[in-house]
Structures are given as C-alpha cells and as structure tokens.
Protein backbone atom coordinates (compact mmCIF):
# COMPACT_ATOMS: atom_id res chain seq x y z
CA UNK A 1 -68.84 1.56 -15.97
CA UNK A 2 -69.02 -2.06 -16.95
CA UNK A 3 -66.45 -3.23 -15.35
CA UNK A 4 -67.14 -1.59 -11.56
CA UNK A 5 -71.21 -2.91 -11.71
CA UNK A 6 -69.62 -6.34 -11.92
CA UNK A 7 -67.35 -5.54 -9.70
CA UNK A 8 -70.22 -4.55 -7.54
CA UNK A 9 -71.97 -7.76 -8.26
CA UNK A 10 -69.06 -9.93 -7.03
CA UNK A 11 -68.59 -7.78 -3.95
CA UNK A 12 -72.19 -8.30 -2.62
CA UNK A 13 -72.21 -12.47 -1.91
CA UNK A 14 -69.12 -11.72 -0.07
CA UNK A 15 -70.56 -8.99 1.43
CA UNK A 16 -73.92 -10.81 2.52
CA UNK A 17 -71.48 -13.58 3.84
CA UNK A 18 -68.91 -11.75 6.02
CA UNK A 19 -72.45 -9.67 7.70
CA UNK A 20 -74.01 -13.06 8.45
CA UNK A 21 -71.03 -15.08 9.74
CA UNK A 22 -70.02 -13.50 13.47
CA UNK A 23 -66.93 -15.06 13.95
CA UNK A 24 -65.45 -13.49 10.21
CA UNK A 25 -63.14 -10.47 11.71
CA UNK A 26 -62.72 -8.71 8.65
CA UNK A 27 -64.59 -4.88 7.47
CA UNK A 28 -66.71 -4.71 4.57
CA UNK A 29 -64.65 -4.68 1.36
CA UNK A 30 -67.06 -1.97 0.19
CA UNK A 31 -65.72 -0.12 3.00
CA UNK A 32 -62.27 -0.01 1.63
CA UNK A 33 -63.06 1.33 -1.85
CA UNK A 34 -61.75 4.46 -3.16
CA UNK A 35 -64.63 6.96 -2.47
CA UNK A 36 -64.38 7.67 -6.78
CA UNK A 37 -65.14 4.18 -7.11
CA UNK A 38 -68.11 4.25 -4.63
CA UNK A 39 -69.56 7.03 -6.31
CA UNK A 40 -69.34 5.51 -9.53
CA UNK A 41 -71.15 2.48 -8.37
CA UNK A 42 -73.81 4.38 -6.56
CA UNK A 43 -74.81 6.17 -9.99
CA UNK A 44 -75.50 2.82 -11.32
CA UNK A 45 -77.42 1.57 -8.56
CA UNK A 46 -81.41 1.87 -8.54
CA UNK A 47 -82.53 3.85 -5.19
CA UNK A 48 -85.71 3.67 -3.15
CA UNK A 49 -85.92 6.89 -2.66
CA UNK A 50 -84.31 9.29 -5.43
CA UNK A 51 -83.56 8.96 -9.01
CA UNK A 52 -82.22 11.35 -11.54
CA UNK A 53 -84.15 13.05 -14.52
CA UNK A 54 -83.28 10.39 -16.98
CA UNK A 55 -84.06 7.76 -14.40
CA UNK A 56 -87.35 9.63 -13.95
CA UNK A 57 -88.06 9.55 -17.86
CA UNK A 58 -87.52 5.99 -18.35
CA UNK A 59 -89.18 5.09 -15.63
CA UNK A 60 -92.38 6.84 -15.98
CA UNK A 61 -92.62 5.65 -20.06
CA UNK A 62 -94.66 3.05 -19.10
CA UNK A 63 -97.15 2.62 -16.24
CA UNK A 64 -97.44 -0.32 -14.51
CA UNK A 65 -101.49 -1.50 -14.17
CA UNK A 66 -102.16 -2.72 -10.08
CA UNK A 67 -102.82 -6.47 -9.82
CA UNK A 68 -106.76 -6.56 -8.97
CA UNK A 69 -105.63 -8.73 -5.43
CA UNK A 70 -103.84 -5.70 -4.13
CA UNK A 71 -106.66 -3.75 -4.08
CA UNK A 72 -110.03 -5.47 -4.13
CA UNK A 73 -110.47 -6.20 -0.63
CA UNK A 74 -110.06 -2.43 0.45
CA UNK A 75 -112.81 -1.90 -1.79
CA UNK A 76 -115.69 0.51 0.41
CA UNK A 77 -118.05 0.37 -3.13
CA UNK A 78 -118.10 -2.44 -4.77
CA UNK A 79 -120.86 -1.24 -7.22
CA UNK A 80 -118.58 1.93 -8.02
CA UNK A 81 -116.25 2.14 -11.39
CA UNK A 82 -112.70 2.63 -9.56
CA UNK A 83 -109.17 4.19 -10.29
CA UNK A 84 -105.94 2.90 -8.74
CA UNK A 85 -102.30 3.54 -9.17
CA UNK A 86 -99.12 2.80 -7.66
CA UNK A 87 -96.59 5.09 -5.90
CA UNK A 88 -93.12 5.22 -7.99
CA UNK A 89 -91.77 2.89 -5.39
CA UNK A 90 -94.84 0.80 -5.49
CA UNK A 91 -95.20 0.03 -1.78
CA UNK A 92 -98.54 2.29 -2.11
CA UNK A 93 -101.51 2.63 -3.91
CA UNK A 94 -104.01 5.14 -4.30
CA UNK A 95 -107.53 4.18 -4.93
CA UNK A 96 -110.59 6.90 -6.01
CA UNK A 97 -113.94 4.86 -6.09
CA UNK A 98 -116.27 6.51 -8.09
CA UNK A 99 -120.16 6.60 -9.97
CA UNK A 100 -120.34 6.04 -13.79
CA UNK A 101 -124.08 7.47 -13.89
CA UNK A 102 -122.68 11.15 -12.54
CA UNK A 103 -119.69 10.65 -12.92
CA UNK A 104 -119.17 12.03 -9.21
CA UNK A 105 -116.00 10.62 -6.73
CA UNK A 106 -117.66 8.57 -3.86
CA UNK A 107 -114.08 7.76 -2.17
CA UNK A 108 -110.54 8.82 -2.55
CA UNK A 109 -107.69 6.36 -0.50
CA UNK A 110 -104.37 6.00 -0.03
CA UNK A 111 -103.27 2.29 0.71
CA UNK A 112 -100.05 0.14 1.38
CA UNK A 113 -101.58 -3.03 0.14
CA UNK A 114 -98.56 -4.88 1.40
CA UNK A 115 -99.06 -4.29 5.24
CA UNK A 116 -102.90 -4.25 5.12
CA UNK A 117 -102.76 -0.77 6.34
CA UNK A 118 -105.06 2.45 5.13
CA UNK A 119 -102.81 5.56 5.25
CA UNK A 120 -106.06 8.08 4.23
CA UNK A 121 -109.48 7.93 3.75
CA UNK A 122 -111.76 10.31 2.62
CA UNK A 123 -115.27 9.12 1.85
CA UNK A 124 -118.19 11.74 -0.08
CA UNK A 125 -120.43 11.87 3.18
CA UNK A 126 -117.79 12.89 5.35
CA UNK A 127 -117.58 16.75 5.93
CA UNK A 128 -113.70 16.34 4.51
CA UNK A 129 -111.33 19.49 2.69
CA UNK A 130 -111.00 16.61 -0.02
CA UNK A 131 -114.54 16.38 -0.94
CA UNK A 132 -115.57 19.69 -0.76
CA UNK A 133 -112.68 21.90 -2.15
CA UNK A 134 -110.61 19.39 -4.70
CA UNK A 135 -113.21 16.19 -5.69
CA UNK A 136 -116.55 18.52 -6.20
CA UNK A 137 -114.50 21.10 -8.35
CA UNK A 138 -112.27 18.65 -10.61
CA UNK A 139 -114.64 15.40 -10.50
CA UNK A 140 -116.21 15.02 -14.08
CA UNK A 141 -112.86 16.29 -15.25
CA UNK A 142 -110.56 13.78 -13.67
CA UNK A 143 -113.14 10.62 -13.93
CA UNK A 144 -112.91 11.37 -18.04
CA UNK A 145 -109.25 11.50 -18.12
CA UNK A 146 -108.59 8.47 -15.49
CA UNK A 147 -105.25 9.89 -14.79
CA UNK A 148 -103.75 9.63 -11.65
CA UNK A 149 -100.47 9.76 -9.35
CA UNK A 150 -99.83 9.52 -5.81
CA UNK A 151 -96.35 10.37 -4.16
CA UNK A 152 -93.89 8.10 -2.71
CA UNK A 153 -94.30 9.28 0.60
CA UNK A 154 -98.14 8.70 0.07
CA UNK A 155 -99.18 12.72 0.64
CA UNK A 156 -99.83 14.25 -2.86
CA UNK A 157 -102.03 12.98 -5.07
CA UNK A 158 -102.29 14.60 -8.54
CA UNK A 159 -104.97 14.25 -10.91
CA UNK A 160 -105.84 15.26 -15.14
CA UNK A 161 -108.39 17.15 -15.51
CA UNK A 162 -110.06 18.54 -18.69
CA UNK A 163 -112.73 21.29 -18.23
CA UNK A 164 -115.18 22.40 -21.62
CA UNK A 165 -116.24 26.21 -21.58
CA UNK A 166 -118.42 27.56 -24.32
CA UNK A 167 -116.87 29.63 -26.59
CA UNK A 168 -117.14 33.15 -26.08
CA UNK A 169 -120.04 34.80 -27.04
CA UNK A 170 -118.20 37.40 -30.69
CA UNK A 171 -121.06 38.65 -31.78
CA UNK A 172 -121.69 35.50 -34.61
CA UNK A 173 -123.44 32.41 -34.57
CA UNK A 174 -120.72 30.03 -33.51
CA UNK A 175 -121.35 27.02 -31.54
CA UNK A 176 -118.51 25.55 -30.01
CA UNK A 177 -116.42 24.64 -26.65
CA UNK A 178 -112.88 25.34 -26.28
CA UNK A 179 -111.11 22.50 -23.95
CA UNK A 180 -108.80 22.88 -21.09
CA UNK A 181 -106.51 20.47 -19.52
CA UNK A 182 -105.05 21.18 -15.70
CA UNK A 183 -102.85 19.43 -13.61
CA UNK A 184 -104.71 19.25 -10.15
CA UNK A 185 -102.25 18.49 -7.39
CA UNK A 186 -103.26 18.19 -3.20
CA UNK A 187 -101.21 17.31 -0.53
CA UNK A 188 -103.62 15.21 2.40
CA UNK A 189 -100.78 16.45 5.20
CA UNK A 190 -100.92 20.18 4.35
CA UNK A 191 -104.26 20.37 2.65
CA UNK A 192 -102.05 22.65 0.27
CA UNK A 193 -103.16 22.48 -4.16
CA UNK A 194 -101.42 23.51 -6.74
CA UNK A 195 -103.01 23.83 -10.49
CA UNK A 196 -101.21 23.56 -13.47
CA UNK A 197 -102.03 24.44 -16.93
CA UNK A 198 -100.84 22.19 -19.83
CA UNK A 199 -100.94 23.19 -23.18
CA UNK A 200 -100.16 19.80 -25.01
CA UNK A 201 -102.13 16.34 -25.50
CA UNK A 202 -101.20 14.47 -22.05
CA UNK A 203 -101.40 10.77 -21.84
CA UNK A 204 -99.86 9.81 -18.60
CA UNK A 205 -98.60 11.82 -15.16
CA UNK A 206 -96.59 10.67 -12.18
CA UNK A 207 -94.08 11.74 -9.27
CA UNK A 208 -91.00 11.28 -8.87
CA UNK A 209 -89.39 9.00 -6.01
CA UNK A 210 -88.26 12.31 -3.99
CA UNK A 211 -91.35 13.68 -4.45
CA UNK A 212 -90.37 17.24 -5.81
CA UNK A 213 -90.94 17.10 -9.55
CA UNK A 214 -94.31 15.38 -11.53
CA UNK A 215 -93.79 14.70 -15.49
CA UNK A 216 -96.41 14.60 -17.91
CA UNK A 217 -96.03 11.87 -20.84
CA UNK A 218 -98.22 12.98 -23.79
CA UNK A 219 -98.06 13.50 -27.50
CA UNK A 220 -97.78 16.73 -29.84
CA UNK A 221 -99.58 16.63 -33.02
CA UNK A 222 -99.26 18.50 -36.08
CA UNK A 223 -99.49 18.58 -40.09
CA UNK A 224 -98.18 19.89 -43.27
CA UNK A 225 -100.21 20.49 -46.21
CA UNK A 226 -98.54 19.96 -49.71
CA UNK A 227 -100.27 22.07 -52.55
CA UNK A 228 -98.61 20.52 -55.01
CA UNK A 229 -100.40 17.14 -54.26
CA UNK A 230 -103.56 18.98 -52.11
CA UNK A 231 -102.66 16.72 -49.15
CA UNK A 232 -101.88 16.61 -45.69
CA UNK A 233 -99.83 14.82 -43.56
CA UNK A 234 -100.08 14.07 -40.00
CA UNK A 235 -97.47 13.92 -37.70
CA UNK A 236 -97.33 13.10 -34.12
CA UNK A 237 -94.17 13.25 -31.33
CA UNK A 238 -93.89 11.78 -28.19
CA UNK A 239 -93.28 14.68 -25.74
CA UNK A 240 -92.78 14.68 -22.18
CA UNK A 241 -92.88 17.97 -19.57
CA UNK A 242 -91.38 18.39 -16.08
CA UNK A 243 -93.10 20.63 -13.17
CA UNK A 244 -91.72 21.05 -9.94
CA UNK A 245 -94.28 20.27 -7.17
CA UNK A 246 -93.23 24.19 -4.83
CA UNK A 247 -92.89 26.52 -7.88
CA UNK A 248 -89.74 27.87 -5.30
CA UNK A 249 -87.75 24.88 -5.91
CA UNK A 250 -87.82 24.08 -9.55
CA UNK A 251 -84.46 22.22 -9.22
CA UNK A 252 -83.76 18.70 -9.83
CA UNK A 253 -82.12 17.12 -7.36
CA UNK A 254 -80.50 13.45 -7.00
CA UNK A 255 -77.49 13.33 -5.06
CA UNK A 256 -76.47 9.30 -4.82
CA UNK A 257 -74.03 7.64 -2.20
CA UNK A 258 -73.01 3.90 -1.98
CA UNK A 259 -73.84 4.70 1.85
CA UNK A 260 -77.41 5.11 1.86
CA UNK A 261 -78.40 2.53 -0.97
CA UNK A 262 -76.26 -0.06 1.05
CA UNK A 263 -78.50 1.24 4.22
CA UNK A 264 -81.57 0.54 2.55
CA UNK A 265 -80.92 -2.79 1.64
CA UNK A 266 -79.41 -3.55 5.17
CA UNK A 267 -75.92 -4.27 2.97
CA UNK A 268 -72.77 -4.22 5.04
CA UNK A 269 -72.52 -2.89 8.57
CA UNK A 270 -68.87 -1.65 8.64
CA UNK A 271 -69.68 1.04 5.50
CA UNK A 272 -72.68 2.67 7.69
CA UNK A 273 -70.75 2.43 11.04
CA UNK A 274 -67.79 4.12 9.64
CA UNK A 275 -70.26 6.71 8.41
CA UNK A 276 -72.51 7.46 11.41
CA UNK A 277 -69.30 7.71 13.11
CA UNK A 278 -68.03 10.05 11.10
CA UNK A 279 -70.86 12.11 11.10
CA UNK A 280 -71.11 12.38 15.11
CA UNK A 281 -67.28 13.38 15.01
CA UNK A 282 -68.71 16.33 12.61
CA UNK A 283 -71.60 17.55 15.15
C-alpha cells in the first residue's frame, strides 16, 4: 500500500506538468495503469464526496470549531447566543441564532461562507415549516445540548435533543423526571423529519460526506461494586452508533475510482476522456 501512494505521489508533478504544457504529446501515465493498481490507489485517496465507515469514524472523532470570520458577518442577531457547524466537507456552514433568556431559536441558516452566498434562511417571524413544525417542538431541547450537523449537500440538518417528562404518576410520593434524548433530523428540500431515539450518553453527531448515514459519538457508563471492599468503581467507554438517514437504505455505501477523485481535482485529462468515452460507447 506504501509503495503505490508514493507511487501516486511521484505520478502527480508529472501529471500536473504534461496537462499544463500543450505541446507534450504524450497520455496521462495514470491512464496507463493496471485498473488493480488504480483501485488500490483510489482506496487511499481522501474524496470530496464519499468516504467509507472507518473513514467516517475517524473523521467525525473530533469536531472541528468554525473560525468566528466565517461566520460573523452573516450574523441577522447580533445580541442572540449562536450555534454553527461545518458540513463534513467544510465548504458549508450552518448557523441557528438563538435567545439565552427563553431559550427559543430566532434563526436557523445554511451558509457557504466561502462564496458569500446564503443557501437557506429561515427567520422566527416568517410563517416557515421550520419554525413552526421542527424549531417550536425541539427548541429548549436542542439549545441545551448545542449539538448540531448539517449535510454535505447543505439539505439536512440534524439536531440533539433531550426532552424531561415527569415521572409517572404509581400511586407513591415520588418526585422525579425521567430524560429522553432524540435525534431530530429535517431535510429544507423535502420538508421531510425523521426522529431517532438514542439510548446512550451522546456527545457529538454528524453526516457523512454522501449524506446517507449520521453517527453519534458519545460515552457508555457503568460500575461494579466490590463487597469485599464496599466500593464502587466507575467505568466509562467511548461508544459510537450509526443510523441511516431513509430507514429503507440502511446500507453503507463507498464505492471509490481513481476516475472521479482525479475529476474533482481537475487531475489529468486523458484518464476522464478515456472514460466519458467509454461510457457514451456503453449508452
């Protein structure tokens, strides 16, 4: 594996300098590869727009916090407590502007801070499906957990929410609530939501880059109690869960060519040519 990423790594100056220089009459070297060897690369290679499940965990261990000068200026209330997160590709951000003294969501946006340009926005006074169906039920619940994902494509948004009910009333004097935490996903394009129960302690939540499947970082807790020495030890264990976002497609799926990462990058012409015509010989 070693030995074809630097392989790779040699390949690409060349590569970069037979695309640039017009008069070079040669195809891509990548072109010429044995496809085993191109799909051997390609599993190595980080992509835009998928990743696989171990890709996904890794990633998603540790969330990035947005730089304040990405999203300041597309502030609507300044006076408001905010929440912002990237997208997994980070080319998006989404931005829920909110009031500490009722804890109530003034704003939700979705932002490419990169080309100045607001993708959605939803604001409390506007007569939106946001506000009244998703922010109003999940507010309080989702301003206490701060927990928040947006998509890559910049549609779903998912949020933590933890709701308190009273216990029920057995009979006996108890006073007590019993806490629930939900997964609270809507898609801004379909209007569609999806809530999901989860039964351990959940620290952190995001999509991933296809935009099919949302993880849940968090911790399990437990302890033993020795009699011997009348003690107790705690224990805790990072956990993590996967849910797919249409409960009719629960698989994971990553498929990963040389051909499209080399597209995405604008990497070698000959490789895509040969491939586009290929595919029109196929229609």
């Amino acid at each position: 594996m070693i030995i074809i990423l630097l392989l790779f790594v040699f390949l690409v100056p060349t590569i970069h300098g037979m695309n640039s220089n017009q008069d070079v009459d040669k195809s891509c070297l990548l072109a010429r590869l044995p496809n085993d060897i191109k799909r051997l690369i390609a599993e190595l290679l980080p992509f835009r727009d998928r990743e696989t499940e171990q890709e996904f965990i890794e990633r998603t261990q540790q969330q990035g916090k947005v730089p304040d000068e990405l999203f300041k200026k597309f502030l609507k209330y300044p006076q408001y407590t905010n929440l912002v997160q990237f997208c997994p590709n980070r080319n998006k951000i989404v931005l829920i502007e909110y009031s500490d003294w009722d804890e109530k969501v003034e704003r939700l946006a979705i932002i490419n801070p990169f080309g100045e340009e607001i993708i959605f926005d939803q604001a409390k006074k506007n007569d939106s499906f946001y506000i009244k169906d998703y922010a109003e039920k999940v507010s309080k619940g989702l301003i206490k957990r701060k927990k928040i994902a947006l998509s890559a494509d910049g549609f779903s948004i998912a949020g933590m929410v933890t709701k308190k009910k009273p216990l029920p009333d057995d009979g006996t004097e108890r006073i007590g609530f019993v806490m629930s935490n939900f997964l609270m996903i809507y898609n801004t394009a379909t209007q569609k939501q999806r809530k999901i129960t989860l039964n351990d302690s959940s620290e952190s939540i995001d999509f991933n880059k296809q935009g099919t499947h949302i993880i849940v970082h968090g911790e399990k807790r437990w302890s033993e109690f020795n009699a011997a020495e009348c003690s107790a030890t705690c224990h805790r264990k990072k956990i993590y869960t996967m849910y797919p976002i249409d409960e009719n497609k629960p698989q994971f799926v990553c498929e990963k060519n040389l051909e499209d990462y080399l597209s995405q990058y604008g990497i070698c012409k000959d490789i895509n040519s040969s491939r586009n015509l290929k595919r029109s010989n196929a229609i």
